[in-house]
N, C-alpha and C. Protein backbone atom coordinates (compact mmCIF):
# COMPACT_ATOMS: atom_id res chain seq x y z
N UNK A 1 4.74 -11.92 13.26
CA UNK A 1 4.01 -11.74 12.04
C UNK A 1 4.96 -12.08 10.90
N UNK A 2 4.17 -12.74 9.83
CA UNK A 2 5.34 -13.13 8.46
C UNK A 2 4.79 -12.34 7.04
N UNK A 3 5.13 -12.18 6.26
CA UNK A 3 4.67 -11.57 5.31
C UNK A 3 5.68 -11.57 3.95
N UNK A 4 5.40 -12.29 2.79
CA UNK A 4 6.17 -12.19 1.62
C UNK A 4 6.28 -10.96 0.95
N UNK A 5 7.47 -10.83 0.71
CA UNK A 5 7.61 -9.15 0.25
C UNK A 5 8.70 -9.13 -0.94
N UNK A 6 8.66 -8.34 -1.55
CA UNK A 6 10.11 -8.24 -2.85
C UNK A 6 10.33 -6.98 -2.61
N UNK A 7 11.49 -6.30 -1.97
CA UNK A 7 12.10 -5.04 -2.07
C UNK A 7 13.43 -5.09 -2.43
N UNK A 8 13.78 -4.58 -3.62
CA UNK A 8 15.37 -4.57 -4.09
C UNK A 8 16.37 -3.77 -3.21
N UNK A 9 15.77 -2.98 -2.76
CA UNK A 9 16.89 -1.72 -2.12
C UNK A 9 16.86 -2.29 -0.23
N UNK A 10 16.01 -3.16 0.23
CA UNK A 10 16.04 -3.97 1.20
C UNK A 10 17.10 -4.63 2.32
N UNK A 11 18.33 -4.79 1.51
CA UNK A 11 18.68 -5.63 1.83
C UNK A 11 19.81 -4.83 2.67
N UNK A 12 20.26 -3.90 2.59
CA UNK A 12 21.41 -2.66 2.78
C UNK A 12 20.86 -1.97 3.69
N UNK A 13 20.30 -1.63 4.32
CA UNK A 13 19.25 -0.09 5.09
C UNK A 13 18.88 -1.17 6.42
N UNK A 14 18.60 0.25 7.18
CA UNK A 14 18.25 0.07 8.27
C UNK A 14 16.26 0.52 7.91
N UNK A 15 15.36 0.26 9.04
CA UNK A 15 13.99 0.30 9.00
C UNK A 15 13.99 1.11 9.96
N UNK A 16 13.00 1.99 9.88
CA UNK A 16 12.30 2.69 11.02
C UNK A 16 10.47 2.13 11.00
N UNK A 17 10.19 1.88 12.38
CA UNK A 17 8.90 1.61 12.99
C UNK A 17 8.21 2.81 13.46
N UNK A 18 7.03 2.96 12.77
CA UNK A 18 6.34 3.86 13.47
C UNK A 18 4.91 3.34 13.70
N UNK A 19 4.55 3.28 14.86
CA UNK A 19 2.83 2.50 15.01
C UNK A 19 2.17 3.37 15.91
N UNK A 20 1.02 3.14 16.23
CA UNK A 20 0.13 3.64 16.92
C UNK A 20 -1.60 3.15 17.25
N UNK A 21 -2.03 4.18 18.06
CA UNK A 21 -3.80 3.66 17.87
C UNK A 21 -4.19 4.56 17.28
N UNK A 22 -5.58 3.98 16.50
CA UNK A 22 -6.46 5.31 16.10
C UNK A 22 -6.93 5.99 16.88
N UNK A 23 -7.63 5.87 17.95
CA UNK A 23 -8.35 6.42 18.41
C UNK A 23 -7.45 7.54 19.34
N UNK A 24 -6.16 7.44 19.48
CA UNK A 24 -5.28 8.29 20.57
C UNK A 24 -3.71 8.05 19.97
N UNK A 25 -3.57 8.64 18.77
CA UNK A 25 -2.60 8.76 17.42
C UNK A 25 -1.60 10.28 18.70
N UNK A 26 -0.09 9.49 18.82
CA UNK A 26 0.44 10.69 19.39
C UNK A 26 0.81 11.64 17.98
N UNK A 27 1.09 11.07 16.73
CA UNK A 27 1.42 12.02 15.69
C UNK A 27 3.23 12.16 15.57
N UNK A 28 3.33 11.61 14.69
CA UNK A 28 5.44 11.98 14.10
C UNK A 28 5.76 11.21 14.41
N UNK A 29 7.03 11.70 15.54
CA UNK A 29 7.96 11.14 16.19
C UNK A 29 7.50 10.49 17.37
N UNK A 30 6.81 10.91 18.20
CA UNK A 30 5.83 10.14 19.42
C UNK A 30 5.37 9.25 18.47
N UNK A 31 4.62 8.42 17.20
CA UNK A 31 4.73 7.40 17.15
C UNK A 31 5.48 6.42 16.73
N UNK A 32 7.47 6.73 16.79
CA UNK A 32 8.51 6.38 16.67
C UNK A 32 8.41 5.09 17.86
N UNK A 33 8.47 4.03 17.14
CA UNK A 33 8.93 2.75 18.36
C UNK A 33 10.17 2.41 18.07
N UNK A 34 10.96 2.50 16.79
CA UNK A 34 12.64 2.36 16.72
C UNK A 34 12.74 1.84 15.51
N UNK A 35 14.29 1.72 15.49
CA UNK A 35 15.48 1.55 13.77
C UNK A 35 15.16 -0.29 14.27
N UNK A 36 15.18 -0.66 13.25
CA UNK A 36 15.72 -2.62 12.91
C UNK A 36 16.49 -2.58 11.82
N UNK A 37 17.17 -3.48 11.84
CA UNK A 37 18.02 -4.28 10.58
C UNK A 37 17.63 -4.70 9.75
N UNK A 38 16.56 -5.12 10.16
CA UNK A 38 15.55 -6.32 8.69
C UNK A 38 13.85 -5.47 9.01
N UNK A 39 13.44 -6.04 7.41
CA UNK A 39 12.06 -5.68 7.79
C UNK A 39 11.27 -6.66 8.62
N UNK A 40 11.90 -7.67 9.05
CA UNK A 40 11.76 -9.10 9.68
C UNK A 40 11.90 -8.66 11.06
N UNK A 41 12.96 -7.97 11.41
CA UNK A 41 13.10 -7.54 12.89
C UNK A 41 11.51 -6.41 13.05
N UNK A 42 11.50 -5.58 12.53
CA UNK A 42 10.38 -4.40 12.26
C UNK A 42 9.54 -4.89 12.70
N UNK A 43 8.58 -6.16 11.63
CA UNK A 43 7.54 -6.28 12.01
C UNK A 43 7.89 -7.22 13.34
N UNK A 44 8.37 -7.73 13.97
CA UNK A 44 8.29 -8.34 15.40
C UNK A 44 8.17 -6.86 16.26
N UNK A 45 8.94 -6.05 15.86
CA UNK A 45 8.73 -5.37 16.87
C UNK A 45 6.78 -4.77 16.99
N UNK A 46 6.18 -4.46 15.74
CA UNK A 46 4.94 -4.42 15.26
C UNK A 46 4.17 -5.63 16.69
N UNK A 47 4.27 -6.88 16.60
CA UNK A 47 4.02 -8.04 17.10
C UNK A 47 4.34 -7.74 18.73
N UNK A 48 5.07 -6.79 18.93
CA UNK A 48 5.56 -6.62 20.41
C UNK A 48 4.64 -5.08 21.50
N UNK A 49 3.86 -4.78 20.28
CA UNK A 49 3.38 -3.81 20.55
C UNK A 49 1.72 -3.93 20.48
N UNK A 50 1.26 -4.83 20.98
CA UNK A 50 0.33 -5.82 20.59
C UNK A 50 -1.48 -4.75 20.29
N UNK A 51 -0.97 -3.51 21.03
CA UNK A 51 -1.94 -1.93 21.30
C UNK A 51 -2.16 -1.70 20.40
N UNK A 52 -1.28 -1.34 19.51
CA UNK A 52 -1.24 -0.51 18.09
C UNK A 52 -2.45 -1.18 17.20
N UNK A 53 -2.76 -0.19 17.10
CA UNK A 53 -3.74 -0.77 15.41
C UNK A 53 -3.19 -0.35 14.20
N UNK A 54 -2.30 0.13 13.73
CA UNK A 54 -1.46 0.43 12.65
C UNK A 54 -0.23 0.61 12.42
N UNK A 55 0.40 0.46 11.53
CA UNK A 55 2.09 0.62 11.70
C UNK A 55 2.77 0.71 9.99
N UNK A 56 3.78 1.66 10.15
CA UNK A 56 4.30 1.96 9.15
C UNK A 56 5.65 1.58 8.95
N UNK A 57 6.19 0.86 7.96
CA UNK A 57 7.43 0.31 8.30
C UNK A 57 8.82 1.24 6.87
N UNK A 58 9.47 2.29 7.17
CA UNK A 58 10.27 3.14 6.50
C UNK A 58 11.40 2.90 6.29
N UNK A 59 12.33 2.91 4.79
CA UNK A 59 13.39 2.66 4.74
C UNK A 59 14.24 3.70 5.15
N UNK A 60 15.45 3.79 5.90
CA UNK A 60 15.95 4.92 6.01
C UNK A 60 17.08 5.43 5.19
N UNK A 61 17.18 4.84 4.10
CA UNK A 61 18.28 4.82 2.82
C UNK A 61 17.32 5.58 1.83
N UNK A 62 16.02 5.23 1.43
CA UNK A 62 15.22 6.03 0.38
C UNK A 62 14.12 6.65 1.60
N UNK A 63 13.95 6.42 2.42
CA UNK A 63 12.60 7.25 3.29
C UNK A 63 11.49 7.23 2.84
N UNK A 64 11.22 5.79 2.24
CA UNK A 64 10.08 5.43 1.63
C UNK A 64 9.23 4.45 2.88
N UNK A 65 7.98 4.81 2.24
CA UNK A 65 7.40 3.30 2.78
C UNK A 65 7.40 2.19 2.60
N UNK A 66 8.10 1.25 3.25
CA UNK A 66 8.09 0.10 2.89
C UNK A 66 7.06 -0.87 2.81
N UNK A 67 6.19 -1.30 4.05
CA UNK A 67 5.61 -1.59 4.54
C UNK A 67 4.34 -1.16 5.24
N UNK A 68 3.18 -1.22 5.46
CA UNK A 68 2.34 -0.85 6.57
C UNK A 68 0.90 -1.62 6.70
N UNK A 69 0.20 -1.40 7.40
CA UNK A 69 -0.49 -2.27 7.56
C UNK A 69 -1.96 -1.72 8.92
N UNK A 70 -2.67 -2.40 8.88
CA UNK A 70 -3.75 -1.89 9.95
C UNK A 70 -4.55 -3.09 10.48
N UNK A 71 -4.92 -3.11 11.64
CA UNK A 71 -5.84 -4.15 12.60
C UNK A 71 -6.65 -3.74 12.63
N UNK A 72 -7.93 -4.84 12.37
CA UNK A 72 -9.52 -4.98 12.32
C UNK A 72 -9.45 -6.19 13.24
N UNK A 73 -9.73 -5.91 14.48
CA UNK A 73 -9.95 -7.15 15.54
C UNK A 73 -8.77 -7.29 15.33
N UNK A 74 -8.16 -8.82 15.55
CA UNK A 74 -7.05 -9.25 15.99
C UNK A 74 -6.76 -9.72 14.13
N UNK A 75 -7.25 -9.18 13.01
CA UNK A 75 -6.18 -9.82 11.85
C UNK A 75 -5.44 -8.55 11.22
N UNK A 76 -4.66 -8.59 10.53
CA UNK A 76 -3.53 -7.54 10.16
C UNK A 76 -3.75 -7.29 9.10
N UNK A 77 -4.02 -6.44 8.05
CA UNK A 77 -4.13 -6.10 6.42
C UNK A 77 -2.54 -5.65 6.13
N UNK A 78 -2.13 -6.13 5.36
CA UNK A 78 -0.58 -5.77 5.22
C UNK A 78 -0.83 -5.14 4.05
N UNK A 79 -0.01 -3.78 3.63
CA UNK A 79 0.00 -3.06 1.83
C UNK A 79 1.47 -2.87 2.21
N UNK A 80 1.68 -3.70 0.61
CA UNK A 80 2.86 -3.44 -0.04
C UNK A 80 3.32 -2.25 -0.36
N UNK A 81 4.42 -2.13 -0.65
CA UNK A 81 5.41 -1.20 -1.60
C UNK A 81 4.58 -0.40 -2.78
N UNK A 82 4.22 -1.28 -3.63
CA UNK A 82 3.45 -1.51 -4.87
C UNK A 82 2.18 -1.52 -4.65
N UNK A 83 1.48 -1.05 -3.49
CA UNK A 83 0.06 -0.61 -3.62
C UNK A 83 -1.01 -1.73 -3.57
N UNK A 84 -0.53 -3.40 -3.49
CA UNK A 84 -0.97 -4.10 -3.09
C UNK A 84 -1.13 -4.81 -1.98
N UNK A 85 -2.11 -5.79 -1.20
CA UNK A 85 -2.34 -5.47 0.24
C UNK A 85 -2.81 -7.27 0.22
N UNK A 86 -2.47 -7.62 1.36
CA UNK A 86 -2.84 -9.14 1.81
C UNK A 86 -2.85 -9.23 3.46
N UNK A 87 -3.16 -10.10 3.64
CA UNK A 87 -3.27 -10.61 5.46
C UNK A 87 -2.17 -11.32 6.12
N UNK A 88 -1.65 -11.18 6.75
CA UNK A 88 -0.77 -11.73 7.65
C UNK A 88 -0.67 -12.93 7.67
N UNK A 89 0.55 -13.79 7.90
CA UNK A 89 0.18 -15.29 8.22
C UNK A 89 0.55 -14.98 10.31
């Protein structure tokens, strides 16, 4: 998955992945899939988990959301940082 993004504090931090399904959400840490380097590594891992219908992508320097996003059929709604939201390439 690719996605244009502007995060200043980005570039330094590690990511935490958290995804899941709706319909059978384990909740917290059960939906912990792991730390990446980039938000680039993150969402592959997102892409590797092909089940999930949602995923949250966290900085672990501010413990913000960075990233997240949700599946309708097979396309991805991505929301920004900033509360704005687009589709996947």
């Amino acid at each position: 998955m690719s996605i244009q993004y502007n995060c200043s504090t980005c570039k330094e931090t590690k990511f935490l992945l958290f995804a899941g399904d709706n319909y059978y959400p384990s909740g917290g840490w059960s939906d912990f899939k792991g730390i990446f380097d980039s938000i680039e590594d993150a969402l592959d891992g997102v892409d590797d988990c092909r089940t999930n219908d949602w995923f949250e992508i966290v900085s672990v320097e501010t413990l913000e959301k960075v990233l997240s996003g949700h599946r309708s059929s097979e396309e991805w709604k991505i929301f920004l940082q900033d509360g704005s939201s687009r589709e996947a390439d």
